[in-house]
Protein backbone atom coordinates (compact mmCIF):
# COMPACT_ATOMS: atom_id res chain seq x y z
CA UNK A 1 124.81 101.05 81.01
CA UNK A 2 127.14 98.53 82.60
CA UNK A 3 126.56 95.04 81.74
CA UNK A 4 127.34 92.23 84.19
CA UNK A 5 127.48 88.26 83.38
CA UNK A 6 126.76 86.58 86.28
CA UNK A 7 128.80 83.36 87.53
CA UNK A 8 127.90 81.18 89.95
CA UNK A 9 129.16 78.53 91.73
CA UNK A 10 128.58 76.46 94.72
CA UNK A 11 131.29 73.30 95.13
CA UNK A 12 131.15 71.43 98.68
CA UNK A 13 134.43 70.16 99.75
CA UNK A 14 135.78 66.53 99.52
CA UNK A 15 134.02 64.60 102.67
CA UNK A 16 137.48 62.89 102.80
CA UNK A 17 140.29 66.03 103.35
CA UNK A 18 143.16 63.13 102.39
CA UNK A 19 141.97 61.51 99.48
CA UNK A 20 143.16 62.06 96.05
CA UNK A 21 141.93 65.02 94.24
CA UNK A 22 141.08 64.04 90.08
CA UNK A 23 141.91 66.98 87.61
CA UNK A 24 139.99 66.59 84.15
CA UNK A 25 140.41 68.19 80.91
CA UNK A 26 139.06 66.94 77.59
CA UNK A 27 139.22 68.19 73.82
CA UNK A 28 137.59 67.41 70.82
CA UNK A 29 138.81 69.22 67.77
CA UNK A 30 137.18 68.91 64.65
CA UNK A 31 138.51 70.98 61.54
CA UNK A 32 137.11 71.05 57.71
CA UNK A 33 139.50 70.20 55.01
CA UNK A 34 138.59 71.84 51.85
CA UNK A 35 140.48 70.92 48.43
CA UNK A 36 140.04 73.29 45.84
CA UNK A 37 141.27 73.14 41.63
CA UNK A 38 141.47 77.13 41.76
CA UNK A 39 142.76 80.40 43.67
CA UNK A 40 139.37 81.95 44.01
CA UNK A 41 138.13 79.10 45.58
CA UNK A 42 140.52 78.32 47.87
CA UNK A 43 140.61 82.19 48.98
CA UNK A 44 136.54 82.09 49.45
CA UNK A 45 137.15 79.25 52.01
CA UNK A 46 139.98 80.68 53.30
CA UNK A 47 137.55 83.87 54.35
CA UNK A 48 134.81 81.61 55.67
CA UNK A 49 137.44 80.16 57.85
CA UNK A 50 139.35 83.22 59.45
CA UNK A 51 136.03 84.89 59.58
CA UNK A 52 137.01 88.38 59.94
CA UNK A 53 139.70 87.86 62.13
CA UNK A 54 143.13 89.62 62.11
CA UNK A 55 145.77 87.54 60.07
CA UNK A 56 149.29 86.57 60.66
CA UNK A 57 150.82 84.72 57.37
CA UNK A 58 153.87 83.31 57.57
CA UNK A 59 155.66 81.55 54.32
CA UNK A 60 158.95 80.83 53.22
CA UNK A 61 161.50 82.92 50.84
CA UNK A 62 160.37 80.59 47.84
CA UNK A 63 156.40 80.35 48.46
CA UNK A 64 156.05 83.90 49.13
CA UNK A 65 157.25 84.93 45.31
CA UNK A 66 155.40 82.39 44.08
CA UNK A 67 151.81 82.20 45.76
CA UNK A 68 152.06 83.63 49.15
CA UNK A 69 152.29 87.47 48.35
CA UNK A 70 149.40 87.10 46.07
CA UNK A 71 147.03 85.07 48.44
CA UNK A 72 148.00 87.90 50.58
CA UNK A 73 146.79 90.64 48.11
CA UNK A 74 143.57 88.97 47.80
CA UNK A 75 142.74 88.46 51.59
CA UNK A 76 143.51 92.48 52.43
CA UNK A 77 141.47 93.12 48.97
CA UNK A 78 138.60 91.60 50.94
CA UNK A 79 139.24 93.89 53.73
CA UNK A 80 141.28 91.51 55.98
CA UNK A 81 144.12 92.80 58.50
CA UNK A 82 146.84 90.61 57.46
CA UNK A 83 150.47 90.95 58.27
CA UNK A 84 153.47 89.02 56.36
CA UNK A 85 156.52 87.19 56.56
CA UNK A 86 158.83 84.67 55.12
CA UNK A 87 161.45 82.61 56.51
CA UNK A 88 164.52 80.55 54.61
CA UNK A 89 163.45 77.98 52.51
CA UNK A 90 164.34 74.45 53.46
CA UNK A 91 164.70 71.41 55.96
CA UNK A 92 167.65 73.39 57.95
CA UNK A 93 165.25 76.52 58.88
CA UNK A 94 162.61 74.28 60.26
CA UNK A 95 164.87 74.90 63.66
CA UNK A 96 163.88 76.52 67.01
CA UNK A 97 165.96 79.65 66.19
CA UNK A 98 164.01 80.33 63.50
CA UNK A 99 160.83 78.97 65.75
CA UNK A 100 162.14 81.63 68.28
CA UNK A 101 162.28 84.14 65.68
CA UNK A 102 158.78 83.80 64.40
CA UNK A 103 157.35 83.83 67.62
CA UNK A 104 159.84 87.28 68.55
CA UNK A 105 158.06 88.46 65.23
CA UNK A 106 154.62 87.61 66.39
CA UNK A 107 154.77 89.54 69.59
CA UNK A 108 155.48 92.52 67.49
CA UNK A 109 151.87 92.05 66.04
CA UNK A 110 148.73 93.15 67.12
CA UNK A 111 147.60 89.81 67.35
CA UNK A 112 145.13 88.54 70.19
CA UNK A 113 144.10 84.78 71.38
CA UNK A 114 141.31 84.87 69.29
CA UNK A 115 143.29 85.79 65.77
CA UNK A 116 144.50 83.63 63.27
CA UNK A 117 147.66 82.53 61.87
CA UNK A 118 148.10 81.19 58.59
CA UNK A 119 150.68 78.49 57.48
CA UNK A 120 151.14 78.95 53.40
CA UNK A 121 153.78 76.36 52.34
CA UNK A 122 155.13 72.76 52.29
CA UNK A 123 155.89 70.70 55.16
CA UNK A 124 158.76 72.55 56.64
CA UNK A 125 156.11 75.40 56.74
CA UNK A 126 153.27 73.53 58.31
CA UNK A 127 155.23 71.68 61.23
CA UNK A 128 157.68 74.74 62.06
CA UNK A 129 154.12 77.46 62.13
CA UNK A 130 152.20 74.92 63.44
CA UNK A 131 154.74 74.69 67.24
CA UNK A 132 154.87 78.25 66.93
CA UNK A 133 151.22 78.55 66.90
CA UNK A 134 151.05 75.91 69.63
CA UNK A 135 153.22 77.89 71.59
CA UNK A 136 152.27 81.62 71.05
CA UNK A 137 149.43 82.60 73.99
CA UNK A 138 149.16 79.21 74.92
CA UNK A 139 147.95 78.22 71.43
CA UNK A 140 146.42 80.46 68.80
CA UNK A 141 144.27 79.23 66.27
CA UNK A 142 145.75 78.28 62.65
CA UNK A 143 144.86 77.64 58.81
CA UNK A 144 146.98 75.38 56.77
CA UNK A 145 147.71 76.51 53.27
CA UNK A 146 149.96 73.64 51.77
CA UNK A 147 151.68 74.40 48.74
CA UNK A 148 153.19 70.90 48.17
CA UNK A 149 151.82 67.50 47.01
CA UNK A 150 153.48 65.82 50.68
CA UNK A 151 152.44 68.86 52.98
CA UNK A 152 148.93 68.37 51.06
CA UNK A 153 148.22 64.81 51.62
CA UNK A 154 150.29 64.29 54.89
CA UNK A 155 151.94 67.33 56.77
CA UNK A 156 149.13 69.91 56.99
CA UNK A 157 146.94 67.01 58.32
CA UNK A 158 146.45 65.80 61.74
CA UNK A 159 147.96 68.29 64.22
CA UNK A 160 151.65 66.67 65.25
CA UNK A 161 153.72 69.93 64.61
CA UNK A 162 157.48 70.07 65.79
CA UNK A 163 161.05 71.33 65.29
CA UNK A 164 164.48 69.42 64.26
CA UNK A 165 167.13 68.67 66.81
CA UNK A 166 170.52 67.63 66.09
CA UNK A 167 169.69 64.86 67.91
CA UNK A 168 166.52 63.91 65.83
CA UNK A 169 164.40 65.01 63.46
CA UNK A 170 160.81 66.22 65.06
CA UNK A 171 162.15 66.09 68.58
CA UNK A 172 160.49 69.53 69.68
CA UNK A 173 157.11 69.45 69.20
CA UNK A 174 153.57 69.38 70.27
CA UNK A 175 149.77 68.15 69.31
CA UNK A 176 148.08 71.36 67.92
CA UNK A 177 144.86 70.53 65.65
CA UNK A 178 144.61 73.34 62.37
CA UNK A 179 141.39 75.04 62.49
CA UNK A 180 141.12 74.45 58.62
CA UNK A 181 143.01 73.02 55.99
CA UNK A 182 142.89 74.74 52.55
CA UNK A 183 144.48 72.75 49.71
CA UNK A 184 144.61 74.44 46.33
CA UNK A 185 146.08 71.31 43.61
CA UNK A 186 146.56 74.43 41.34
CA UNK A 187 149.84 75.35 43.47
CA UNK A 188 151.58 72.08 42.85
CA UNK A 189 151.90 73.00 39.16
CA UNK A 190 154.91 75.23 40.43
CA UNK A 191 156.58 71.99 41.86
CA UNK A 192 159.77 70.06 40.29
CA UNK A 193 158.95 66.59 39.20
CA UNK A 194 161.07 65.69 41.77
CA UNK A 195 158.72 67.02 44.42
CA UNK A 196 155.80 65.74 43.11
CA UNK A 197 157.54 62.24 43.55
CA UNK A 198 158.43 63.23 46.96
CA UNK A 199 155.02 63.69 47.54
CA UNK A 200 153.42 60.64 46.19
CA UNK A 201 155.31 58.65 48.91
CA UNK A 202 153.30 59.76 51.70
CA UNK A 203 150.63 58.88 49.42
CA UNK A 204 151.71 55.36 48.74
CA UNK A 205 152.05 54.70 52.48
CA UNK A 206 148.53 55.58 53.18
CA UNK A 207 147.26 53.25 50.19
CA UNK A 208 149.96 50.46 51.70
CA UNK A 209 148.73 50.74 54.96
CA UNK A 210 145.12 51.49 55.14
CA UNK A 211 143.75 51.93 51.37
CA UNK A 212 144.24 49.46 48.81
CA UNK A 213 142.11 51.71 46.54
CA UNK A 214 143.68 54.50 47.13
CA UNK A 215 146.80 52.03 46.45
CA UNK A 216 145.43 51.30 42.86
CA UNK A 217 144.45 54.74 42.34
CA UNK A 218 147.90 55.96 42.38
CA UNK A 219 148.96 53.16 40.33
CA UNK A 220 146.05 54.39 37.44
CA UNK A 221 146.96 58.14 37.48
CA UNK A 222 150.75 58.72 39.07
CA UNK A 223 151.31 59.66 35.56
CA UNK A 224 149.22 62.08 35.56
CA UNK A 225 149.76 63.26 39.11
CA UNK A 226 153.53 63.49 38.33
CA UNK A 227 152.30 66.06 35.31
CA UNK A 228 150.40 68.22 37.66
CA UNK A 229 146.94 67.56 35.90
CA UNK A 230 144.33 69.30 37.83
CA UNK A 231 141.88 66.09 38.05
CA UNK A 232 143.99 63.47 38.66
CA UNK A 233 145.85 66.05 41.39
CA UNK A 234 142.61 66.85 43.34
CA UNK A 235 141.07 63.52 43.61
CA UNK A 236 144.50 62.62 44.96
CA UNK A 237 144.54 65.19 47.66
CA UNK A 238 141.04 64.57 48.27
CA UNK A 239 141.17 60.42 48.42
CA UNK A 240 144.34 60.59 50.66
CA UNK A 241 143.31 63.38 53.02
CA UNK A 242 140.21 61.10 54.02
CA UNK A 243 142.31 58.23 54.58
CA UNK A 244 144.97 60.49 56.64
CA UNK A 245 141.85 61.47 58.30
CA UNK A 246 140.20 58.62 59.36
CA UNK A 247 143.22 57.21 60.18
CA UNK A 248 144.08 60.09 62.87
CA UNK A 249 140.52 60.32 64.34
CA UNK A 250 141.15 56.65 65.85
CA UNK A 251 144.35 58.05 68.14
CA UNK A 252 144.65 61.55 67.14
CA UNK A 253 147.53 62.33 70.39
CA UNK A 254 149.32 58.83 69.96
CA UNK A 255 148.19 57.63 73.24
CA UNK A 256 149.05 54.13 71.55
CA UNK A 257 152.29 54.55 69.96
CA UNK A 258 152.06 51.31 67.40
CA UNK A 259 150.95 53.71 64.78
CA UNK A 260 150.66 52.25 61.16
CA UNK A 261 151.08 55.90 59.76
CA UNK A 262 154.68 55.94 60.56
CA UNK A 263 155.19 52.83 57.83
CA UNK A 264 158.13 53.60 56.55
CA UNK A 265 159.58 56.83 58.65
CA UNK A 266 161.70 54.46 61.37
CA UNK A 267 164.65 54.18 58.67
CA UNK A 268 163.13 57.15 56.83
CA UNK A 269 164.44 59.79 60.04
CA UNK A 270 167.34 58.41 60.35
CA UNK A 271 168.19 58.74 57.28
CA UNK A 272 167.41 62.12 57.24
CA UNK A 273 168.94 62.76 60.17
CA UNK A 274 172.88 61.33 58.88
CA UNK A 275 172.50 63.53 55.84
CA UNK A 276 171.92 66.69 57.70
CA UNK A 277 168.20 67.16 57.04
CA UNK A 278 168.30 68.71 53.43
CA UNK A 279 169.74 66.86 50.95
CA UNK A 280 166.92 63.35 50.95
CA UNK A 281 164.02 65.28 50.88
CA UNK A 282 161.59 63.47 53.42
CA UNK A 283 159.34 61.32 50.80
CA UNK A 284 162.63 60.08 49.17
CA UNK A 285 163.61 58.81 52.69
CA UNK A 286 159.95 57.15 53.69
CA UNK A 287 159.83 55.56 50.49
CA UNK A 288 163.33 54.13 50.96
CA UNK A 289 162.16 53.01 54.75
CA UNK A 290 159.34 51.79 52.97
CA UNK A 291 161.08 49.63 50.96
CA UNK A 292 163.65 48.48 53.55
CA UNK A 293 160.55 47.49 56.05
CA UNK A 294 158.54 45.62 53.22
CA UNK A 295 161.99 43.66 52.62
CA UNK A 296 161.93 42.86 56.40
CA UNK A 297 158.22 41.50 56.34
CA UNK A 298 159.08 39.58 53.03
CA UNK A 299 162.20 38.01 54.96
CA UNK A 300 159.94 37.44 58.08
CA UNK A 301 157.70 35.24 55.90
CA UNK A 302 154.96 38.17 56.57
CA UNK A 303 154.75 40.02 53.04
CA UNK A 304 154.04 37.78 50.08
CA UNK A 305 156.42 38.76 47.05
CA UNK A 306 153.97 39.24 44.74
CA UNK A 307 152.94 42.19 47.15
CA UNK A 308 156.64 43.33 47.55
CA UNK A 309 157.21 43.55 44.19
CA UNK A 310 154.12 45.32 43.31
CA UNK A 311 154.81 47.93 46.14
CA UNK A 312 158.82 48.39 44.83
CA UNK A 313 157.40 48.36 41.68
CA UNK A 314 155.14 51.58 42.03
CA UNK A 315 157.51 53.43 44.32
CA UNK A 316 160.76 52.91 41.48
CA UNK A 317 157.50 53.73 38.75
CA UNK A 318 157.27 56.54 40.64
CA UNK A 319 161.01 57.81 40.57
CA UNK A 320 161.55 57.10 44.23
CA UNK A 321 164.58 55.30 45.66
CA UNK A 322 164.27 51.44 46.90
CA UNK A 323 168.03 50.98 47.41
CA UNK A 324 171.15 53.26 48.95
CA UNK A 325 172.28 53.85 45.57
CA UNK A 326 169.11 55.27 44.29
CA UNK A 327 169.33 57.91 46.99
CA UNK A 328 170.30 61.43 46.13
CA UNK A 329 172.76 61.68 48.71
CA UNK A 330 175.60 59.06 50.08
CA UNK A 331 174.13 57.09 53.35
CA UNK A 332 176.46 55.17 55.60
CA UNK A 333 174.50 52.18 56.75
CA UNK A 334 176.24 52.04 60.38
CA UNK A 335 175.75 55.52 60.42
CA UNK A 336 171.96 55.11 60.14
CA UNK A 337 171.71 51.80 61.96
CA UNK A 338 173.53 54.15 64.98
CA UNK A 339 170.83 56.61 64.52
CA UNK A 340 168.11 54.28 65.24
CA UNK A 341 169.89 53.26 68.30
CA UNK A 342 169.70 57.26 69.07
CA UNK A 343 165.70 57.11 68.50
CA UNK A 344 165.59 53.75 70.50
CA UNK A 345 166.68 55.88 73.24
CA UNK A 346 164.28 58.78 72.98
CA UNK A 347 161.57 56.20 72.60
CA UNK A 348 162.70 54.02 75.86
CA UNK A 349 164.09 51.47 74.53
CA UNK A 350 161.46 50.54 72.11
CA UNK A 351 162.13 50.73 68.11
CA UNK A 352 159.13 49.94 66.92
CA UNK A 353 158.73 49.09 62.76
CA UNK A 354 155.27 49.32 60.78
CA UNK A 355 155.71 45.80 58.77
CA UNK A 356 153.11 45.29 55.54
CA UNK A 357 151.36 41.74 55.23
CA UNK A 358 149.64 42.82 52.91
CA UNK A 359 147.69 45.97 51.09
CA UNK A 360 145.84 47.92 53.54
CA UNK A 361 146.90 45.37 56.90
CA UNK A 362 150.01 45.85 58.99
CA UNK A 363 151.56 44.18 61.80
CA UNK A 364 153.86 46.27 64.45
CA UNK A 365 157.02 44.80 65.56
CA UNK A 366 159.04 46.35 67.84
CA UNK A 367 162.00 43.07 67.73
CA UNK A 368 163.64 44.06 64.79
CA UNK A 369 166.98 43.52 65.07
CA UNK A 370 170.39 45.58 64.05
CA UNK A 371 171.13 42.77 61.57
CA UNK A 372 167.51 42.72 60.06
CA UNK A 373 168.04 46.44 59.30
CA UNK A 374 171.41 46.95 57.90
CA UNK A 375 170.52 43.39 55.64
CA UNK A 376 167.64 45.51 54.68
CA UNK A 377 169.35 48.33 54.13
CA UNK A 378 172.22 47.26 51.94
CA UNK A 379 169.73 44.94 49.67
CA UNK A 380 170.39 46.23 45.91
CA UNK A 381 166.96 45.50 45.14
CA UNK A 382 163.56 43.67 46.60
């Protein structure tokens, strides 16, 4: 028996034939994260959230040896069509040839506008499969599965995915909300101590700019965070994914670009983008924007120094670079000061800088001179 569903519509035409016509289109996304201390948990959720659905999980090199290829074992143990691959590790791959490849890969699947694809990694991983799954079939529907202390508390949240251009880091890209995030702290216990520090600047920004508990949180238990303990881990993740969060609901498409969430990443891409995007890993370079900005406010007579020095104090606590020298790679100051004339450009003249006043208050300035930032950036400490 053939079944019919009926449409109907009856739409008069303008009574005036010249005046302007008014498209509309709205969105709301909502999307759960869950953060879990172990596997089983985190692939229980992970079900619930592709609900039967055909999988596409895509990793990198490293990731899929450690977690990926097991995650994968237990989703097709449940009975789940999943299919596999992993790219290059690394800041270099997350490129639009190896965007282009993915979504060449893709369209070899049996993948339809309703399936799900899967994003296991850090935050190369999350922005690169994010724009791919913004892009494939007009934009499929994706779980993040952040491996990494920074992709869990910053880069699987919030929905701004993109690709690296020589020109700038992030410059292809698009808004393109995760269905779900799935955060297992157990996967961080695989992580160098330098990435745990790497992540833990992302962190610090949030408490800086919105959260001075989650600010004195991080100065309780970074030891312990920094050791991979479980607890301290997952309340963490947990504490600064609600303050990501709430901070994104307010403008989650950056309709207003005086964002206080990029505190910290104005200097931090540029540097990033004169060494080549690989060898300052992208907390390293926030938390030495970070510093440079907080020593900008300070000279502005906005930041107290008691508050400076308690923010440098944490971040060099923490193992993170304050000064050129404590960066892991040489950085020509001219060189970077050039490269924010390069980003003034893209962003029409305006370079705008997230300035502290204090814990959890910022100010946006978008006056900041050349000479305020290469004084900032040569300063040997705070």
């Amino acid at each position: 028996m053939t079944t019919y569903v009926r449409v109907s519509e009856r739409l008069d035409l303008p009574a005036d034939p010249e005046g302007p016509i008014v498209g509309a289109a709205t969105r709301h996304d909502t999307y759960a994260v869950h953060v879990c201390q172990d596997e089983a948990t985190a692939a229980r959720r992970l079900r619930t959230e592709i609900d039967g659905r055909r999988v596409a999980l895509i990793t990198d090199e490293n990731v899929s040896a450690l977690h990926a290829r097991r995650l994968f074992g237990r989703l097709t143990a449940a009975g789940l069509d999943v299919t596999m691959t992993a790219i290059p590790a690394g800041e270099a791959n997350k490129s639009l040839p190896t965007a282009a490849g993915l979504l060449d890969w893709l369209a070899g699947t049996r993948l339809a506008r309703r399936d799900v694809i899967l994003a296991v990694g850090g935050g190369v991983i999350m922005d690169t499969v994010g724009w791919v799954a913004s892009a494939y079939m007009r934009g499929l529907p994706y779980v993040n599965v952040p491996t990494t202390l920074l992709a869990q508390v910053d880069a699987a949240l919030g929905g701004k995915v993109a690709v690296d251009h020589a020109t700038a880091k992030n410059l292809i890209g698009a808004f393109h909300q995760p269905k779900a995030v799935v955060s297992h702290v157990g996967y961080l216990a695989t992580l160098s101590l330098r990435e745990l520090r790497a992540g833990l600047a992302e962190a610090i920004k949030k408490g800086v700019i919105a959260s001075p508990a989650l600010f004195e949180l991080i100065e309780r238990r970074h030891a312990d965070v920094l050791a991979a303990d479980p607890a301290a881990t997952a309340e963490l993740v947990h504490g600064a994914s609600a303050v990501k969060c709430r901070l994104i609901a307010k403008d989650p498409y950056e309709n207003d670009l005086r964002r206080p969430l990029n505190f910290g990443h104005t200097v931090g891409h540029a540097v990033e983008t004169v060494t080549g995007y690989g060898p300052v890993l992208h907390g390293e370079a926030v938390a030495f924007g970070m510093a440079c900005a907080a020593r900008i406010a300070a000279r502005r007579g906005l930041l107290d120094p008691a508050t400076l020095g308690r923010v440098s104090a944490l971040l060099t606590t923490v193992g993170l670079p304050v000064t050129l020298d404590g960066l892991p790679a040489p950085v020509d100051p001219a060189a970077t000061v050039a490269a924010l004339g390069q980003i003034r450009k893209i962003r029409d003249g305006q370079l705008r800088f997230v300035l502290p006043v204090g814990l959890g208050e910022t100010v946006i300035a978008d006056d900041v001179s050349d000479a305020e930032i290469h004084t900032a950036l040569t300063a040997e400490s705070h």
